[in-house]
Protein backbone atom coordinates (compact mmCIF):
# COMPACT_ATOMS: atom_id res chain seq x y z
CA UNK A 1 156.39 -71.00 175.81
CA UNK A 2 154.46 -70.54 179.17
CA UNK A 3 153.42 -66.38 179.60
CA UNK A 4 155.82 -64.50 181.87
CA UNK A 5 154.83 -64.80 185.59
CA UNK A 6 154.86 -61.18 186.26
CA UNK A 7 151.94 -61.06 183.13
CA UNK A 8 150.36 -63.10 185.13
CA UNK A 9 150.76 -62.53 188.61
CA UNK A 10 147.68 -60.50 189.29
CA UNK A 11 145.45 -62.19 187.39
CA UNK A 12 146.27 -65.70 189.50
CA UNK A 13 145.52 -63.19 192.57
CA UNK A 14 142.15 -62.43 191.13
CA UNK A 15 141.35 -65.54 192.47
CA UNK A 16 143.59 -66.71 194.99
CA UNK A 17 142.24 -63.20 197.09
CA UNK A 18 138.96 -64.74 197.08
CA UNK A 19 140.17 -68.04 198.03
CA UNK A 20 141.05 -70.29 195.25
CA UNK A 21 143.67 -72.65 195.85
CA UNK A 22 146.07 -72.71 192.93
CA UNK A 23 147.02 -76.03 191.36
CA UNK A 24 150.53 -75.84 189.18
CA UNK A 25 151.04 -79.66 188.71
CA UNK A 26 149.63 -82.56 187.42
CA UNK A 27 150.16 -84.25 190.47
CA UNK A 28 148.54 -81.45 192.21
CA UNK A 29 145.48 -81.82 190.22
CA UNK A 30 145.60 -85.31 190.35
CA UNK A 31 145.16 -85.44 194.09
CA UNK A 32 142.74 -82.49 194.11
CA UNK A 33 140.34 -84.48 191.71
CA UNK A 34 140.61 -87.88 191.90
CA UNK A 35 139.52 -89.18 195.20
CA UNK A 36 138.20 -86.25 196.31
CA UNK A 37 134.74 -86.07 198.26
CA UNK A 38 132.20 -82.95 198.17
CA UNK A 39 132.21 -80.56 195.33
CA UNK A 40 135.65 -78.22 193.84
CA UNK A 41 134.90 -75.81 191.42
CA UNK A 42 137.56 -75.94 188.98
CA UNK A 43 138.66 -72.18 186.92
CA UNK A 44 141.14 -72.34 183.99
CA UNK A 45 141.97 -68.77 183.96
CA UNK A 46 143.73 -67.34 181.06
CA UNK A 47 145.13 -63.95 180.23
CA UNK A 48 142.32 -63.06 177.67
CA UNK A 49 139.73 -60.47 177.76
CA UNK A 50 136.58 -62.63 178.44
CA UNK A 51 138.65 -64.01 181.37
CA UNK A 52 139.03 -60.66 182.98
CA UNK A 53 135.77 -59.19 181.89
CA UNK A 54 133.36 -62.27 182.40
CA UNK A 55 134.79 -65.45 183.74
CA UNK A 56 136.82 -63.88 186.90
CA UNK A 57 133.99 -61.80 188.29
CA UNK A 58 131.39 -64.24 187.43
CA UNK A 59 133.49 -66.81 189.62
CA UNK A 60 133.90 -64.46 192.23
CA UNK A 61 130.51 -63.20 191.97
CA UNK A 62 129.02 -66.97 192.31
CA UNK A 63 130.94 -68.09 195.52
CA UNK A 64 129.26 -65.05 197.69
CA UNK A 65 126.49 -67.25 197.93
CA UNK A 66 125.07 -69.32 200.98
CA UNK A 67 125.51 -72.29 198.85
CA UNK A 68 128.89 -72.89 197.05
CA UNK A 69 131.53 -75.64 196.60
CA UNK A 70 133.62 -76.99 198.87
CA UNK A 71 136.86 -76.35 197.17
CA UNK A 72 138.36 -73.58 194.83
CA UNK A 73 140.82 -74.20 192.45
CA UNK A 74 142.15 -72.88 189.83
CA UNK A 75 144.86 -73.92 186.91
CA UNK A 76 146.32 -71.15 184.70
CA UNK A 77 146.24 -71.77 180.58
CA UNK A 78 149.53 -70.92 179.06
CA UNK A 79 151.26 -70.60 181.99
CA UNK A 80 151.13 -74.12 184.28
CA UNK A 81 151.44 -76.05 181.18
CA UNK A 82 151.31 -79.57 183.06
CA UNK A 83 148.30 -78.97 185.34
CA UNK A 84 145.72 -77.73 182.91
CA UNK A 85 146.85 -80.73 180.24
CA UNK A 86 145.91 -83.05 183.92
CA UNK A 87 142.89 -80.92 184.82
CA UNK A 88 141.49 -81.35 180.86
CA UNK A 89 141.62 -85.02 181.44
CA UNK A 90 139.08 -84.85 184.07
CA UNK A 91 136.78 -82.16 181.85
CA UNK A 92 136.34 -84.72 179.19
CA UNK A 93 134.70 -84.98 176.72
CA UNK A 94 134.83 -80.94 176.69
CA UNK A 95 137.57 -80.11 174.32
CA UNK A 96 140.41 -77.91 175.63
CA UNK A 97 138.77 -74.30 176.33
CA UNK A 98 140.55 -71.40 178.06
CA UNK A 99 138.92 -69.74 180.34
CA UNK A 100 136.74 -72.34 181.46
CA UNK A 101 134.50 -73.17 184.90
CA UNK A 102 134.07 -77.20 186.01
CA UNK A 103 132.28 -78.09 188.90
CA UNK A 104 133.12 -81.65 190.32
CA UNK A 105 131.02 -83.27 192.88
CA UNK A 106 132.82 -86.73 194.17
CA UNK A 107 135.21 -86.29 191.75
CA UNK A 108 132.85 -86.90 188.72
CA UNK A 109 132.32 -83.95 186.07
CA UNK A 110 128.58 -82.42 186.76
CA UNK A 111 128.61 -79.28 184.90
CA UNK A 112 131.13 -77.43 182.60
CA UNK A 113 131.53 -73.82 181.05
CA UNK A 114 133.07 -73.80 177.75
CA UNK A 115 134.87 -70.49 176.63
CA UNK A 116 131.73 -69.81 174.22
CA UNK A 117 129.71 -69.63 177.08
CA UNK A 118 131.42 -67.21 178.63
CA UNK A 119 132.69 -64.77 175.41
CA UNK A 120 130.14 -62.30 174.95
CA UNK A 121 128.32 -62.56 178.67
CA UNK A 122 128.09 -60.89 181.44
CA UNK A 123 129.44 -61.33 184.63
CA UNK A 124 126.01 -61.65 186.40
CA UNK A 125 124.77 -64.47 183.92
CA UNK A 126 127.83 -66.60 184.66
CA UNK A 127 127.04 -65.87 188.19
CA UNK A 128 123.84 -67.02 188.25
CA UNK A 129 124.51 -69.98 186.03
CA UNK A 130 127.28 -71.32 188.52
CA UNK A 131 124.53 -70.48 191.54
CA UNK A 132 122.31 -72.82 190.00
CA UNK A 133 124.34 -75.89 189.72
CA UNK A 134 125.52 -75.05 192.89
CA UNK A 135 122.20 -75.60 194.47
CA UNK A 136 121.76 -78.83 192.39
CA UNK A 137 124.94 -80.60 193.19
CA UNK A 138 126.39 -78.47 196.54
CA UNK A 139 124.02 -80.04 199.06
């Protein structure tokens, strides 16, 4: 059973304020990933604490940067059931992790944040760890 929307609601605007374009279908994600050219930093966001604490500002922390990814998206674990179970097809071989960061350059996987990377870390480290693949792969 998908989390109420109105749970929900303002942490999908966490994101969406900054300029993340939400993705709610597998079709939606399809399109977004699979032919795609440049770099999209993908977010699963989730309701849990290490999304709201960590992952979230990290994200938003990362794209205030000269270099950054061409497109934001985001899917929403728990809630747009269909999209994430799409987006997690393009993340393999990571297993399913929620919240998680992907980074996609030409529609390939380059670099992934699993949940344990993110539990336990501050904001600023994720940061910096998205800023550096960033400046590998968003040139």
């Amino acid at each position: 059973m998908p989390y109420p929307e109105e749970l929900v609601s303002p942490m999908r605007s966490d994101l969406t304020s900054v300029g993340f374009h939400e993705l709610k279908t597998a079709s939606e994600v399809d399109a977004a990933l699979s032919n795609t050219k440049g770099t999209a930093l993908v977010v699963v966001n989730s309701v849990c604490g290490c999304a709201a604490g960590n992952a979230r500002p990290g994200v938003k922390m990362s794209i205030q940067n000269e270099v950054k990814p061409d497109h934001l998206l985001t899917v929403f674990a728990g809630q747009d059931l269909e999209a994430v179970q799409e987006a997690r097809k393009f993340m393999f071989p990571f297993p399913p992790s929620s919240p998680s960061i992907a980074l996609f350059k030409d529609g390939k996987l380059v670099h992934f944040i699993e949940r344990h990377h993110i539990e336990g870390r501050p904001a600023q480290m994720i940061a910096e760890n998205l800023k550096a693949a960033y400046a590998e792969f968003c040139n």
